[in-house]
Protein backbone atom coordinates (compact mmCIF):
# COMPACT_ATOMS: atom_id res chain seq x y z
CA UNK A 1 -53.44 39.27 -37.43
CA UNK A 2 -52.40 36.77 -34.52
CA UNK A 3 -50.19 37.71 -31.40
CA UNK A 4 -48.00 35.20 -29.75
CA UNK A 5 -47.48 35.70 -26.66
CA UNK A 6 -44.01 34.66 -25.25
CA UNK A 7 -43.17 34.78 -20.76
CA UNK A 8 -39.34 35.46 -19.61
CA UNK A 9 -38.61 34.47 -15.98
CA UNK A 10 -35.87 36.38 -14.57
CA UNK A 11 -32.88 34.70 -13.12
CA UNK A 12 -30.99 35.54 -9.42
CA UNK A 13 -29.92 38.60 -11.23
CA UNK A 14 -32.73 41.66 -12.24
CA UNK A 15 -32.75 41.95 -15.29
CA UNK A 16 -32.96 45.77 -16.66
CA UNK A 17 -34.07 45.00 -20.20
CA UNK A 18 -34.89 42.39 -21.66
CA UNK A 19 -35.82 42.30 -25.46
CA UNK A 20 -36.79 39.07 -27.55
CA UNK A 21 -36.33 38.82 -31.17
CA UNK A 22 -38.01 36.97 -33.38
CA UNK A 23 -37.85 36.11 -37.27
CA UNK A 24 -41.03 34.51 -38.76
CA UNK A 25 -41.03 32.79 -41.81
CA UNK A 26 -44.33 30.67 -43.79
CA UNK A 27 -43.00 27.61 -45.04
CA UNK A 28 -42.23 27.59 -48.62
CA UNK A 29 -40.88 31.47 -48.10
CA UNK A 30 -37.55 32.14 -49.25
CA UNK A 31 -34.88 33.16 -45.87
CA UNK A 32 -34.59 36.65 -47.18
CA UNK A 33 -38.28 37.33 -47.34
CA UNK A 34 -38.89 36.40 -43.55
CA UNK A 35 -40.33 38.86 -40.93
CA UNK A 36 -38.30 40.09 -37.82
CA UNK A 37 -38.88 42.24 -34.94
CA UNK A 38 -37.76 43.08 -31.79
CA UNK A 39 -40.51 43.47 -28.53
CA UNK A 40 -40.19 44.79 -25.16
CA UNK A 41 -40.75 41.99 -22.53
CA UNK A 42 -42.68 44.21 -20.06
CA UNK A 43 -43.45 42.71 -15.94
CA UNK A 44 -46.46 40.86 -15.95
CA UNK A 45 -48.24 38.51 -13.60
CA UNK A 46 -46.26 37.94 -10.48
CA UNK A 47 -42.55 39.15 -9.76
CA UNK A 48 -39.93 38.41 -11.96
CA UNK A 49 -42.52 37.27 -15.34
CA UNK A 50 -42.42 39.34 -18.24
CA UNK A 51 -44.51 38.95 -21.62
CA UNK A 52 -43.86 40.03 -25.16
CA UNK A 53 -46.14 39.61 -28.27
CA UNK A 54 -44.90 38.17 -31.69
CA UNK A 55 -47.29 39.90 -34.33
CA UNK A 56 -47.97 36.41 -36.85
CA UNK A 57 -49.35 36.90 -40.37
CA UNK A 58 -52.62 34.75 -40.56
CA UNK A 59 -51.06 31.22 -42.05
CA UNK A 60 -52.58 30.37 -45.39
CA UNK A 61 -54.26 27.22 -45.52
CA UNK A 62 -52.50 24.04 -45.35
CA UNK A 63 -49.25 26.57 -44.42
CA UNK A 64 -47.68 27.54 -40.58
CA UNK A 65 -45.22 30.07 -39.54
CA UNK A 66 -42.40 29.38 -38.06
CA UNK A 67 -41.33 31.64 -34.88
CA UNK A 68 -37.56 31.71 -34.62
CA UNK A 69 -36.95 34.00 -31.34
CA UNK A 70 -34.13 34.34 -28.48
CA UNK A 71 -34.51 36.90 -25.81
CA UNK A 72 -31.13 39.46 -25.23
CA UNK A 73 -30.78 40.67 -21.50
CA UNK A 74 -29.15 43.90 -19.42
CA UNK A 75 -28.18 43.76 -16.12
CA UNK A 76 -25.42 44.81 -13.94
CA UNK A 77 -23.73 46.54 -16.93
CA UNK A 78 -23.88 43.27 -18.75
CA UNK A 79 -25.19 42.09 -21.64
CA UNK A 80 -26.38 38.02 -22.63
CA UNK A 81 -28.47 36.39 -24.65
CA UNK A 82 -30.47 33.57 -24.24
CA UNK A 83 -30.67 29.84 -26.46
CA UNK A 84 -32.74 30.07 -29.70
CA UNK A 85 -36.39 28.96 -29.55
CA UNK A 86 -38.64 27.95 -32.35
CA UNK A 87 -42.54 27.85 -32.07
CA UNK A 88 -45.18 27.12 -35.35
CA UNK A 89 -48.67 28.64 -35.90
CA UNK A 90 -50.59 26.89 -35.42
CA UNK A 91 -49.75 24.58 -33.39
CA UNK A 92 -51.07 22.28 -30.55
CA UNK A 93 -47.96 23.66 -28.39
CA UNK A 94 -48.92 27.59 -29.09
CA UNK A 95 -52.85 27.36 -28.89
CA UNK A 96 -52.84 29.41 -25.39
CA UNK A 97 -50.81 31.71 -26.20
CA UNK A 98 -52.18 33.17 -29.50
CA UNK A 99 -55.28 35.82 -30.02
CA UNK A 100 -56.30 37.12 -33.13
CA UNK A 101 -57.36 40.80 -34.16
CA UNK A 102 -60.21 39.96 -36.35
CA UNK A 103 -59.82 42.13 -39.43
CA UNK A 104 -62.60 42.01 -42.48
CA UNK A 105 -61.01 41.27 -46.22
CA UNK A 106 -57.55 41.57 -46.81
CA UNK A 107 -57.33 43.93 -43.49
CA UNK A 108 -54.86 46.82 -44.09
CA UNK A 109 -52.20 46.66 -41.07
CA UNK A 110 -49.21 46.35 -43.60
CA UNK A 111 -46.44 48.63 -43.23
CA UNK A 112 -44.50 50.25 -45.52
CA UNK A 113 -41.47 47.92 -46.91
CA UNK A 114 -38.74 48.42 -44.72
CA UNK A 115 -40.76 49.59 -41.55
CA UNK A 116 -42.62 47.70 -38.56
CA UNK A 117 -44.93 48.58 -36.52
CA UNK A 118 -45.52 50.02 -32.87
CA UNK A 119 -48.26 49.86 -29.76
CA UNK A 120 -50.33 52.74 -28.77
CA UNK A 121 -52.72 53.38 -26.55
CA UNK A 122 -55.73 53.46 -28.99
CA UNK A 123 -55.90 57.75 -28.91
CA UNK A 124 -60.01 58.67 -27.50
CA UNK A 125 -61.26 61.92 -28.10
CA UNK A 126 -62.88 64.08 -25.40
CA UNK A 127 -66.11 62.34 -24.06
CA UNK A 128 -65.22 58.60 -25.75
CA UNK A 129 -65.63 56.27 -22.99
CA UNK A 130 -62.75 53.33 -22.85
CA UNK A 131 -64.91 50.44 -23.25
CA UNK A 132 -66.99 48.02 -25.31
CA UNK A 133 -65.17 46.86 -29.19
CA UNK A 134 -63.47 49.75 -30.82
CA UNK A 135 -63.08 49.63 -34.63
CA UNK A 136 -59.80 50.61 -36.56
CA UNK A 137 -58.07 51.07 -39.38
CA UNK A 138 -55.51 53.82 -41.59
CA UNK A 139 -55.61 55.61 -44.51
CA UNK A 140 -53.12 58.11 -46.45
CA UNK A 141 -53.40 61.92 -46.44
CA UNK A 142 -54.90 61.99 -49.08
CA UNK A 143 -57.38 58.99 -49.10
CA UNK A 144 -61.30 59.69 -48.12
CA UNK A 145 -62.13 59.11 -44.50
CA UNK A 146 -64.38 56.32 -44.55
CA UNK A 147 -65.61 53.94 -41.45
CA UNK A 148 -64.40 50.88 -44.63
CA UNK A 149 -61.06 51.93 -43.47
CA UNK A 150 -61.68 50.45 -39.86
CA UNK A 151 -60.88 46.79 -40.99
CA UNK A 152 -59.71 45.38 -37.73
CA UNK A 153 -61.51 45.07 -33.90
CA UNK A 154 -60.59 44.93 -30.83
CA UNK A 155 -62.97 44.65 -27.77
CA UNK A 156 -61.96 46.97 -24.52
CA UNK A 157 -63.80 45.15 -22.08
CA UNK A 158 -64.53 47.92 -19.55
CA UNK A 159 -61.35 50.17 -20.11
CA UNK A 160 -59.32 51.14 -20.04
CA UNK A 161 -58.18 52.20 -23.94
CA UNK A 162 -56.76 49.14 -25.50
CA UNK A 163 -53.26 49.15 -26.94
CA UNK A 164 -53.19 48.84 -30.37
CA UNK A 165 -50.29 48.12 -33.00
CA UNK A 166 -50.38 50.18 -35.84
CA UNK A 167 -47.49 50.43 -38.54
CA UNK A 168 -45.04 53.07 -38.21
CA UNK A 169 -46.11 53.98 -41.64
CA UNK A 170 -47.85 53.48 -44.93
CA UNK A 171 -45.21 55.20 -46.94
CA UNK A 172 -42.00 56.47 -47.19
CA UNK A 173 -40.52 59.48 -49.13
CA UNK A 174 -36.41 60.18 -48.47
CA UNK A 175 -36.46 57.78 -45.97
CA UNK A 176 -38.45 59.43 -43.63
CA UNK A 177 -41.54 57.92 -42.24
CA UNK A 178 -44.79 59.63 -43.71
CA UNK A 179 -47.79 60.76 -41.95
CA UNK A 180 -50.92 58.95 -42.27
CA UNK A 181 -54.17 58.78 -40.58
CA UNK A 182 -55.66 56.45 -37.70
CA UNK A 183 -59.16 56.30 -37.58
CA UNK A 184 -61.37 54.50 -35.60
CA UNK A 185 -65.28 54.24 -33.95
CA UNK A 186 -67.13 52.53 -31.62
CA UNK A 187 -70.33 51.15 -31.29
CA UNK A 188 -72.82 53.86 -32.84
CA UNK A 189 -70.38 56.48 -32.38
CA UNK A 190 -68.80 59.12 -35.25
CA UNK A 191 -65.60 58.19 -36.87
CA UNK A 192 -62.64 59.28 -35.17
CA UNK A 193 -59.07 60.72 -37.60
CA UNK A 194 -56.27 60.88 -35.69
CA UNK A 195 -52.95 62.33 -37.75
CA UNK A 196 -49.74 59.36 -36.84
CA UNK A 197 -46.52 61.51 -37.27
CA UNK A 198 -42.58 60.71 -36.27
CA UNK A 199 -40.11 62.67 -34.40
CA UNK A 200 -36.16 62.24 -35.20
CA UNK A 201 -34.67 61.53 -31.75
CA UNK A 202 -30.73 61.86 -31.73
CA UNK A 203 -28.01 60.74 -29.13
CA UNK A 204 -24.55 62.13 -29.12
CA UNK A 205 -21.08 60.24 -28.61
CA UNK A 206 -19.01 62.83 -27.79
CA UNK A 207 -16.29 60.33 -27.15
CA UNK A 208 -16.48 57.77 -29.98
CA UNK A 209 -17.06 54.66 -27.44
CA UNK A 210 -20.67 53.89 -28.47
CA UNK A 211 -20.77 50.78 -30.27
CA UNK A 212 -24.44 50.04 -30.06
CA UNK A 213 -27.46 52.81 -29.02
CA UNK A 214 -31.21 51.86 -28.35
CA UNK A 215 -34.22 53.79 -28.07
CA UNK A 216 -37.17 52.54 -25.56
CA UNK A 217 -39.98 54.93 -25.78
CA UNK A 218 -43.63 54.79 -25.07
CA UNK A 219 -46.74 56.76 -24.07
CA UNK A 220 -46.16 58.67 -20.45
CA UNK A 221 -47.80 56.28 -18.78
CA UNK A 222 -45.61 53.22 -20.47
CA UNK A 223 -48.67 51.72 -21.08
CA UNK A 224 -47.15 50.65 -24.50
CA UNK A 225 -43.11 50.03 -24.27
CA UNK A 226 -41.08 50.06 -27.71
CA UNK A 227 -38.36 49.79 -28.39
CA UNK A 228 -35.42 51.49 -31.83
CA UNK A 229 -32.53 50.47 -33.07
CA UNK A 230 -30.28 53.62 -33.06
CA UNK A 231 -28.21 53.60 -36.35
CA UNK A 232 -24.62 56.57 -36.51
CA UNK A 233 -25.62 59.26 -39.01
CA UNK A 234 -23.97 57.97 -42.22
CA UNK A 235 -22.58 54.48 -41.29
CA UNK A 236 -22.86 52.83 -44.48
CA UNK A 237 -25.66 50.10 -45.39
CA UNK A 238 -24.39 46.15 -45.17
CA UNK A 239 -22.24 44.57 -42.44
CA UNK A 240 -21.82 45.82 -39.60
CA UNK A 241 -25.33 48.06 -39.80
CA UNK A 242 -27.74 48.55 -36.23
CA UNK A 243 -30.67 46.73 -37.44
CA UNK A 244 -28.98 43.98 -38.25
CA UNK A 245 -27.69 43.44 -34.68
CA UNK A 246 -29.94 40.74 -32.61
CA UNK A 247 -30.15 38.55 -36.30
CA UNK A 248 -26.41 38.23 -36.95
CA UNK A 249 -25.52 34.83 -37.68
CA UNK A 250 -22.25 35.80 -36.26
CA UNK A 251 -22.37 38.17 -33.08
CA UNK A 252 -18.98 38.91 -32.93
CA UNK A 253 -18.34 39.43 -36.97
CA UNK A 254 -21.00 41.84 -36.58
CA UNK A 255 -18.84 43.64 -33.40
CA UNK A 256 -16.47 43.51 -35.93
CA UNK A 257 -17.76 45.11 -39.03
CA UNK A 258 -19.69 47.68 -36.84
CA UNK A 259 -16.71 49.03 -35.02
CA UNK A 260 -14.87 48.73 -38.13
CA UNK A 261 -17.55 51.00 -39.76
CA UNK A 262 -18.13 53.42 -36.70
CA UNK A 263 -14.13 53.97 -36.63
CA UNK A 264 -13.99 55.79 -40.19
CA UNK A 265 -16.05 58.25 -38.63
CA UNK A 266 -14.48 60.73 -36.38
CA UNK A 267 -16.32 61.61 -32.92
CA UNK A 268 -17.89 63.27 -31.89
CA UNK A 269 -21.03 60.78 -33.41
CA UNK A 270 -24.46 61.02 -33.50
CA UNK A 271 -26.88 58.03 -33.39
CA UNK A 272 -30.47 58.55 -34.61
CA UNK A 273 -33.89 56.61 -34.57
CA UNK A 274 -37.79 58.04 -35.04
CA UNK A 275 -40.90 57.77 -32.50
CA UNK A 276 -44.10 57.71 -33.36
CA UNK A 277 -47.50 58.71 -32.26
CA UNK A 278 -50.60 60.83 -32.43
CA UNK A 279 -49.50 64.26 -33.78
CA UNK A 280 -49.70 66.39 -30.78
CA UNK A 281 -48.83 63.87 -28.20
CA UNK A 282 -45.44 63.46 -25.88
CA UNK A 283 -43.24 60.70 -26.33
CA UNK A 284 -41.53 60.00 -23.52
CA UNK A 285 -37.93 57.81 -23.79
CA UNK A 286 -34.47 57.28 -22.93
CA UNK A 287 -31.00 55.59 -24.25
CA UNK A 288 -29.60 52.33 -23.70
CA UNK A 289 -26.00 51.60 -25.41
CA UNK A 290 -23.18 49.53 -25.44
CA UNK A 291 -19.97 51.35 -24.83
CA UNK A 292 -16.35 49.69 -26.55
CA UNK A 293 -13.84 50.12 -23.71
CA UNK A 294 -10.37 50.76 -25.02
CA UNK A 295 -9.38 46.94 -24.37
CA UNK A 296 -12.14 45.47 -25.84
CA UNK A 297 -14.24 45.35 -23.38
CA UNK A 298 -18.19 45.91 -23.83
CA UNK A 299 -20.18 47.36 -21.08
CA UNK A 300 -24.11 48.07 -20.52
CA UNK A 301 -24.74 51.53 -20.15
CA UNK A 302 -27.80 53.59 -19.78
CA UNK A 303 -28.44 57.23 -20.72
CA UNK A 304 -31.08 59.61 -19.82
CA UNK A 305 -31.03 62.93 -18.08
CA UNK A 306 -31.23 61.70 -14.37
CA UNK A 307 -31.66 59.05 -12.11
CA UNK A 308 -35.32 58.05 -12.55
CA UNK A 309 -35.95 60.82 -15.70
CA UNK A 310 -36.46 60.45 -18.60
CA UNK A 311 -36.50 62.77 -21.83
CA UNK A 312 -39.86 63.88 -23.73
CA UNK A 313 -40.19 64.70 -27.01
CA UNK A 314 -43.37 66.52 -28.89
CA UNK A 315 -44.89 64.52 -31.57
């Protein structure tokens, strides 16, 4: 798998957040069978740079992908969005900003239909140093642990653990995420099973102004940012639905539809995404949403427990 890397310079005004989306599609694919996802641009470099990587299928040969992407932006209680870009891969104008994750055969980082994926700290056990090239790969429950599984390297360097993504799962049952395993070894050491499980994380509108609710979560340390789409426990599927936000042709038919939807449903409302992780582990994370004020009016908002808290949640 490639990565495409993709810088945001800040303007006069900090941003808060700032999230790029992207929809990939090979040429020759039809519209509705193209990739999208939605990255964290975390600080990097100096002051006021931020970086987000674009996972890119490998292009077959003689093919490209397309990289359709815009970046949205908080700040100040507001809410913008940038101009569309487009970048290819390959391409002479991307070449810098691309690395692979080797993976042997047909690798095995695909997802489940209808899921992504997410970045992790690559979990060590007790005594693993954080260095040198790690192996990796996943397997279901009830598939045989086997070091074949580990189709995909990355090199560490000298630590510390390198972030990984991994899907948020290889299968789903009821539409909820199942758990799977992450294994991995390096050098000449043992093969490592770690058990990837979910969490349902849940945000209450107790007074029906919530238009729009996101989820960033990570590791405690935030080496790894991501970042949910929130969707209202039983808003109907179609227009109007939370993952279909940032790729609406028409932002403001989408407003429409969504508040249209969220408005047959009395308050107070819940709003609901998964996290993801080693089982065992703390996720921490908190809420960004969009409130409706009574004119109209949308406003940035943030929720968490506290000024510089955050919530946790057991994996």
């Amino acid at each position: 798998m490639l990565f495409l890397r993709r810088e945001y310079i800040d303007s006069s005004q900090h941003a808060e957040l700032v999230l790029l989306h992207a929809t990939l599609r090979s040429t020759g694919v039809a519209e509705a069978d193209a990739f999208r996802c939605t990255r964290v641009a975390v600080p990097s470099g100096p002051p006021g740079r931020r970086v987000a990587y674009v996972p890119v299928p490998e292009p077959r040969e003689g093919d490209r992908v397309v990289v359709r992407y815009r970046f949205s932006v908080v700040g100040g209680g507001v809410e913008s969005y940038s101009p569309f870009y487009e970048a290819a891969v390959p391409s002479d104008d991307v070449i810098s900003d691309l690395y692979r994750v080797p993976e042997e055969g047909t690798g095995n980082l695909t997802p489940a239909a209808g899921r992504g994926y997410f970045r992790l700290p690559l979990p060590l056990e007790e005594g693993e140093l954080p260095s040198g090239v790690f192996r990796y790969g996943f397997g279901a429950m009830r598939k045989k642990p086997s070091p074949e599984l580990c189709r995909a390297s990355v090199d560490a360097g000298n630590g510390p653990a390198p972030i990984v993504e991994i899907p948020e799962a290889l299968s789903v049952l009821k539409g909820r995420p199942m758990p799977y395993f992450l294994y991995h070894f390096s050098g000449n050491g043992p093969l490592q099973a770690v058990k990837i499980a979910c969490a349902r994380v849940t945000l209450a509108d107790e007074a029906g102004e919530v238009i729009s609710a996101r989820l960033l979560w990570g590791d405690q340390a935030w080496r790894a940012s991501n970042f949910s789409s929130m969707e209202a426990k039983g808003f109907p599927e179609g227009p109007g639905a939370a993952a279909e936000e940032f790729f609406a042709k028409d932002r403001d038919a989408w407003l429409a539809a969504r508040w249209a939807g969220l408005s047959r449903k009395k308050a107070p409302r819940v709003f609901e995404a998964y996290v993801f992780g080693p089982s065992g582990c703390v996720v921490e994370y908190c809420c960004q949403v969009v409130l409706r004020r009574p004119d109209g009016a949308l406003s940035a908002q943030w929720r968490n427990p506290g000024i510089g808290k955050n919530w946790t949640v057991t994996i």
